[in-house]
Each structure stands twice: as C-alpha cells, then as structure tokens.
N, C-alpha and C. Protein backbone atom coordinates (compact mmCIF):
# COMPACT_ATOMS: atom_id res chain seq x y z
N UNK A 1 17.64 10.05 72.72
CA UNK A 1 17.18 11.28 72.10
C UNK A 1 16.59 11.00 70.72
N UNK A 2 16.91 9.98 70.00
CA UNK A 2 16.96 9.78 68.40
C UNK A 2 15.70 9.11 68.86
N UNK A 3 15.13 8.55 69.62
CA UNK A 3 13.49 8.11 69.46
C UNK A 3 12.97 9.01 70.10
N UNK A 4 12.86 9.88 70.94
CA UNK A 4 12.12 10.94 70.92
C UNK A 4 11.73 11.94 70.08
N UNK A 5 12.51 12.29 69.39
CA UNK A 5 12.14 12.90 67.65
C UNK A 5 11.45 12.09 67.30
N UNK A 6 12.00 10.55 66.71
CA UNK A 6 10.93 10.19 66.07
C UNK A 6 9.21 10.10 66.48
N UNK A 7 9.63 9.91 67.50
CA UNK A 7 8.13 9.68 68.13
C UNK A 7 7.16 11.53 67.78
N UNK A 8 8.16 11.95 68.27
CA UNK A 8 7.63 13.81 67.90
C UNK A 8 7.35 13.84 66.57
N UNK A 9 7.95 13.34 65.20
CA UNK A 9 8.14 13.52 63.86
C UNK A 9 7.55 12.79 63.47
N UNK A 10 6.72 11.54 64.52
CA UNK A 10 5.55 10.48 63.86
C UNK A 10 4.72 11.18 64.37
N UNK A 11 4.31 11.93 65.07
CA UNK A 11 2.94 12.62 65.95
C UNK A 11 2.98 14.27 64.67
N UNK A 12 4.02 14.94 64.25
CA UNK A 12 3.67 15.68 63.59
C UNK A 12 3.38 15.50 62.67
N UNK A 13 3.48 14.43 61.95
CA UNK A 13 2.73 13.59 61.01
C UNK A 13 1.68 13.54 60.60
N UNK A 14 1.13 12.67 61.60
CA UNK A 14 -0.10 12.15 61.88
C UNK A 14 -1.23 13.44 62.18
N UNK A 15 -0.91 14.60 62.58
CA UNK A 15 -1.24 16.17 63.14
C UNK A 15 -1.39 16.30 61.41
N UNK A 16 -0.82 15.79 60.52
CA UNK A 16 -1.23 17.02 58.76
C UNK A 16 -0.42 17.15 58.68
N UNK A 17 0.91 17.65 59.35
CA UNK A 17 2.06 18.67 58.59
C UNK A 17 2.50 17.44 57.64
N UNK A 18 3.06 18.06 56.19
CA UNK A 18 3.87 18.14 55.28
C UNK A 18 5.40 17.59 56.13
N UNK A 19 6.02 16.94 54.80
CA UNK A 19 7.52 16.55 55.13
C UNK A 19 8.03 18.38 55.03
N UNK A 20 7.49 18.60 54.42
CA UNK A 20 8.35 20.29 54.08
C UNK A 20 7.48 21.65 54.63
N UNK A 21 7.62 22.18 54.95
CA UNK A 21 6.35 23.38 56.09
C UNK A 21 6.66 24.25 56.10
N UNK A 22 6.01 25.29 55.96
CA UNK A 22 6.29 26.93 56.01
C UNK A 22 6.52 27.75 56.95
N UNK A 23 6.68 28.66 56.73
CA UNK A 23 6.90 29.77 58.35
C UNK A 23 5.37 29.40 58.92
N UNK A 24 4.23 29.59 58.82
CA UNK A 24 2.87 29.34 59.25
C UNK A 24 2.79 28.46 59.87
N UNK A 25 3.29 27.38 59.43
CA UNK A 25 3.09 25.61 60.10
C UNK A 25 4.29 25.57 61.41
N UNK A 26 5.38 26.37 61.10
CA UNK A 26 6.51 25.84 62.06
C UNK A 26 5.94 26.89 63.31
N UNK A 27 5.24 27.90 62.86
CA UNK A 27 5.04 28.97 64.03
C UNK A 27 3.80 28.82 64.76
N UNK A 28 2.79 27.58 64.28
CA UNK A 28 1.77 27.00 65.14
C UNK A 28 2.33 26.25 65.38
N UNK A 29 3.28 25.27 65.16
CA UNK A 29 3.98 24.16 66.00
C UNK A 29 4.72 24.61 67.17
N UNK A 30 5.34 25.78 66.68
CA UNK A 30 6.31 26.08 68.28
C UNK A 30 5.53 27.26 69.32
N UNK A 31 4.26 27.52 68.47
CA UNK A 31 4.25 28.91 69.42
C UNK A 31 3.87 30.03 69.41
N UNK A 32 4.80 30.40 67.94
CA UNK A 32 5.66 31.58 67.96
C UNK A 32 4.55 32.66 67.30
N UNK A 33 4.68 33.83 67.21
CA UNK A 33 4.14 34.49 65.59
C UNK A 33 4.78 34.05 64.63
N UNK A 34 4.78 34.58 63.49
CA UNK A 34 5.59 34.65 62.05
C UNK A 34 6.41 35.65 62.25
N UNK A 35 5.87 37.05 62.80
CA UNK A 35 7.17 38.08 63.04
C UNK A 35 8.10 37.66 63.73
N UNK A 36 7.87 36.40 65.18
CA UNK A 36 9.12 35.86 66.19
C UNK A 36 9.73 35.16 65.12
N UNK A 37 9.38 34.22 64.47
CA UNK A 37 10.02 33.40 63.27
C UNK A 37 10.41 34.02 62.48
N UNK A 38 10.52 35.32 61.77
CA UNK A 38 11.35 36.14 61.18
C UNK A 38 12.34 36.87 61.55
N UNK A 39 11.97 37.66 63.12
CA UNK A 39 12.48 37.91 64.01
C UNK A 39 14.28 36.89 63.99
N UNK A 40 13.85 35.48 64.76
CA UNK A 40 14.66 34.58 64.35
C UNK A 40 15.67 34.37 63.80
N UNK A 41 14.83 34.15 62.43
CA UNK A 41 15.49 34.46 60.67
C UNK A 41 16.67 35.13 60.69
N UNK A 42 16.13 36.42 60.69
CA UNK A 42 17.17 37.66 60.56
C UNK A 42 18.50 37.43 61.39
N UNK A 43 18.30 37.14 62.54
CA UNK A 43 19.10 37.32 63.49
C UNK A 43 20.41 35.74 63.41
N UNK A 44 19.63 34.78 62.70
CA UNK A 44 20.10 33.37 62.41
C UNK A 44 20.40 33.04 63.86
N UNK A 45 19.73 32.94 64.52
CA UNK A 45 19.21 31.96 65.84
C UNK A 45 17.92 31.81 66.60
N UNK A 46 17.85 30.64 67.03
CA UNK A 46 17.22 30.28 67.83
C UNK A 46 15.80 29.78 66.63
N UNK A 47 16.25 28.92 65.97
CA UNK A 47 15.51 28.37 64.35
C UNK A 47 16.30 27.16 64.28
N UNK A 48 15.26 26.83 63.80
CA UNK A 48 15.68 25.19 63.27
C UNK A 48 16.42 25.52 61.56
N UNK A 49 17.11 23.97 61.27
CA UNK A 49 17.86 24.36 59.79
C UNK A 49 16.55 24.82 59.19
N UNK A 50 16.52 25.87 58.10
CA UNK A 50 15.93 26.22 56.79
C UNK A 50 16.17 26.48 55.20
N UNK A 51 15.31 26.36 54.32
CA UNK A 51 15.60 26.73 53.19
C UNK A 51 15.61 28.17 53.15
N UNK A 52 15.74 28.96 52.00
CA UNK A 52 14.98 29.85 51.24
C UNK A 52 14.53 29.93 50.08
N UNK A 53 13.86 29.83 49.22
CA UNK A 53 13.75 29.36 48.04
C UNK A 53 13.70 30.89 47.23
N UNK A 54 14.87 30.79 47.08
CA UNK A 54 15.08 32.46 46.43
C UNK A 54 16.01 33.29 46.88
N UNK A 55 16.48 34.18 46.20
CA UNK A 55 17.40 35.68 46.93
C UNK A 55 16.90 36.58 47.33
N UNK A 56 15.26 37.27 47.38
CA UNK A 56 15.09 38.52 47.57
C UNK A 56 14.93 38.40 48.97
N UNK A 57 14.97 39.57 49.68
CA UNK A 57 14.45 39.59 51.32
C UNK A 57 13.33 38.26 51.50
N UNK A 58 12.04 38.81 50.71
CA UNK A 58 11.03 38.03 51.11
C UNK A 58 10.51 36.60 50.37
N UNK A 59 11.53 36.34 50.24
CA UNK A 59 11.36 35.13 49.50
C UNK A 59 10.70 33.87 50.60
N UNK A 60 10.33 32.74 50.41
CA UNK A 60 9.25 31.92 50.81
C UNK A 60 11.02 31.04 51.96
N UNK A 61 10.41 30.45 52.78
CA UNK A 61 11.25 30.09 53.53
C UNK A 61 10.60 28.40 53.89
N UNK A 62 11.39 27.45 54.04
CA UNK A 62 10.85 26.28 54.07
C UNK A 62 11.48 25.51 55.46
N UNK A 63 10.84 24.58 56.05
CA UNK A 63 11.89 23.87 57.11
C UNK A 63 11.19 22.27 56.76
N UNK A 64 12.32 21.63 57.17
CA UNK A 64 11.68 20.05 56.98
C UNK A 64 11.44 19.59 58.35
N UNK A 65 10.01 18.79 58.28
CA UNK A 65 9.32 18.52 59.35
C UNK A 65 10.66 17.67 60.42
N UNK A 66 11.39 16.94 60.09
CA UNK A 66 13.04 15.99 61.00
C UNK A 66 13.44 17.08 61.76
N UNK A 67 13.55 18.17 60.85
CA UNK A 67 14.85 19.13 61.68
C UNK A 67 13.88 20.06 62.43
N UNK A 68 12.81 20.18 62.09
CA UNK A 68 12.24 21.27 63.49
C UNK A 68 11.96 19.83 64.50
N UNK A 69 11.78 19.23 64.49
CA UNK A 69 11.22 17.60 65.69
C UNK A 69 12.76 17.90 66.38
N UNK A 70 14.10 17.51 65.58
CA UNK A 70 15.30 17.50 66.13
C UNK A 70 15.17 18.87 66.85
N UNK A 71 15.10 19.91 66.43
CA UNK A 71 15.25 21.47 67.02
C UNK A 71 14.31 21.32 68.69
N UNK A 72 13.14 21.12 68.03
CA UNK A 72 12.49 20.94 69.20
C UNK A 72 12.59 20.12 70.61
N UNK A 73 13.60 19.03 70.29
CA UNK A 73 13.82 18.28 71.13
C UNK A 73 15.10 18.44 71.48
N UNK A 74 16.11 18.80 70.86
CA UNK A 74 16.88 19.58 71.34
C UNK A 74 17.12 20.43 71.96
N UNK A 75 16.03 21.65 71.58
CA UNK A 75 15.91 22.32 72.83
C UNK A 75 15.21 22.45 73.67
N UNK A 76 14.57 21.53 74.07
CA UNK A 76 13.52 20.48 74.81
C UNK A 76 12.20 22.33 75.04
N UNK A 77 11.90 22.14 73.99
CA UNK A 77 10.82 23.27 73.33
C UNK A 77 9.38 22.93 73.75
N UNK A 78 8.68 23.45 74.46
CA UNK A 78 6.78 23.09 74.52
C UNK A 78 6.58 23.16 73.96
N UNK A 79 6.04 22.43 72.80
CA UNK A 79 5.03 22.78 71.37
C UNK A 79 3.53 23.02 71.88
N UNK A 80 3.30 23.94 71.20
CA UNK A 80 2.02 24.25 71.08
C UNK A 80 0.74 23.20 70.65
C-alpha cells in the first residue's frame, strides 16, 4: 500500500499540485465540487486529514498533498 501512494503522491506532483492544496485543488483531484468538500467538512467525514487556518466558519482550509494520496488510496478513490 505504502508504494502505491507514493507512486500516486509522485504523479500528483509531477500534475503541479503544491505539497499543501486547497479545497479547489483537492476537489479537482477527487471529483468532487467545493460544496461536496464542504459538505464533507461540516459533517467531519469522508475527507482526508485537514488544516484550518483560522476560527471563523469560513476560514481557508488546507490538506497536504501525502494525506489526500493516503486518503485516496485508502479508500481506493477514482481520481479525476
């Protein structure tokens, strides 16, 4: 399993993404809208680990490119 991430986390790489990625980047990687990825959020499932960088509702939300590759392959996810 631990080289299949990597191999996923060297290909999202190589694709542009950032070590660190926004709701925008993780929601063309998996798929999703931004409302399903908030959707998500709120509910605290079915999301890979995240930051928030802040307290208010809408504060900026971050994921690191490892843990959505791990998420994704974990939950053996079609990427877009």
């Amino acid at each position: 399993m631990k080289e299949k991430i990597e191999i996923l986390y060297k290909d999202l790489l190589d694709q542009g993404y950032d070590i660190l990625i926004n709701k925008d980047d993780y929601s063309s990687i998996v798929g999703l809208s931004t409302s399903a990825v908030d959707h998500n959020i709120s509910k605290g499932c079915g999301i890979p680990n995240y930051s928030k960088l802040g307290t208010k509702k809408n504060s900026p939300v971050r994921f690191y490119l490892r843990d959505v590759a791990e998420y994704i392959i974990a939950q053996q996810i079609e990427i877009a």
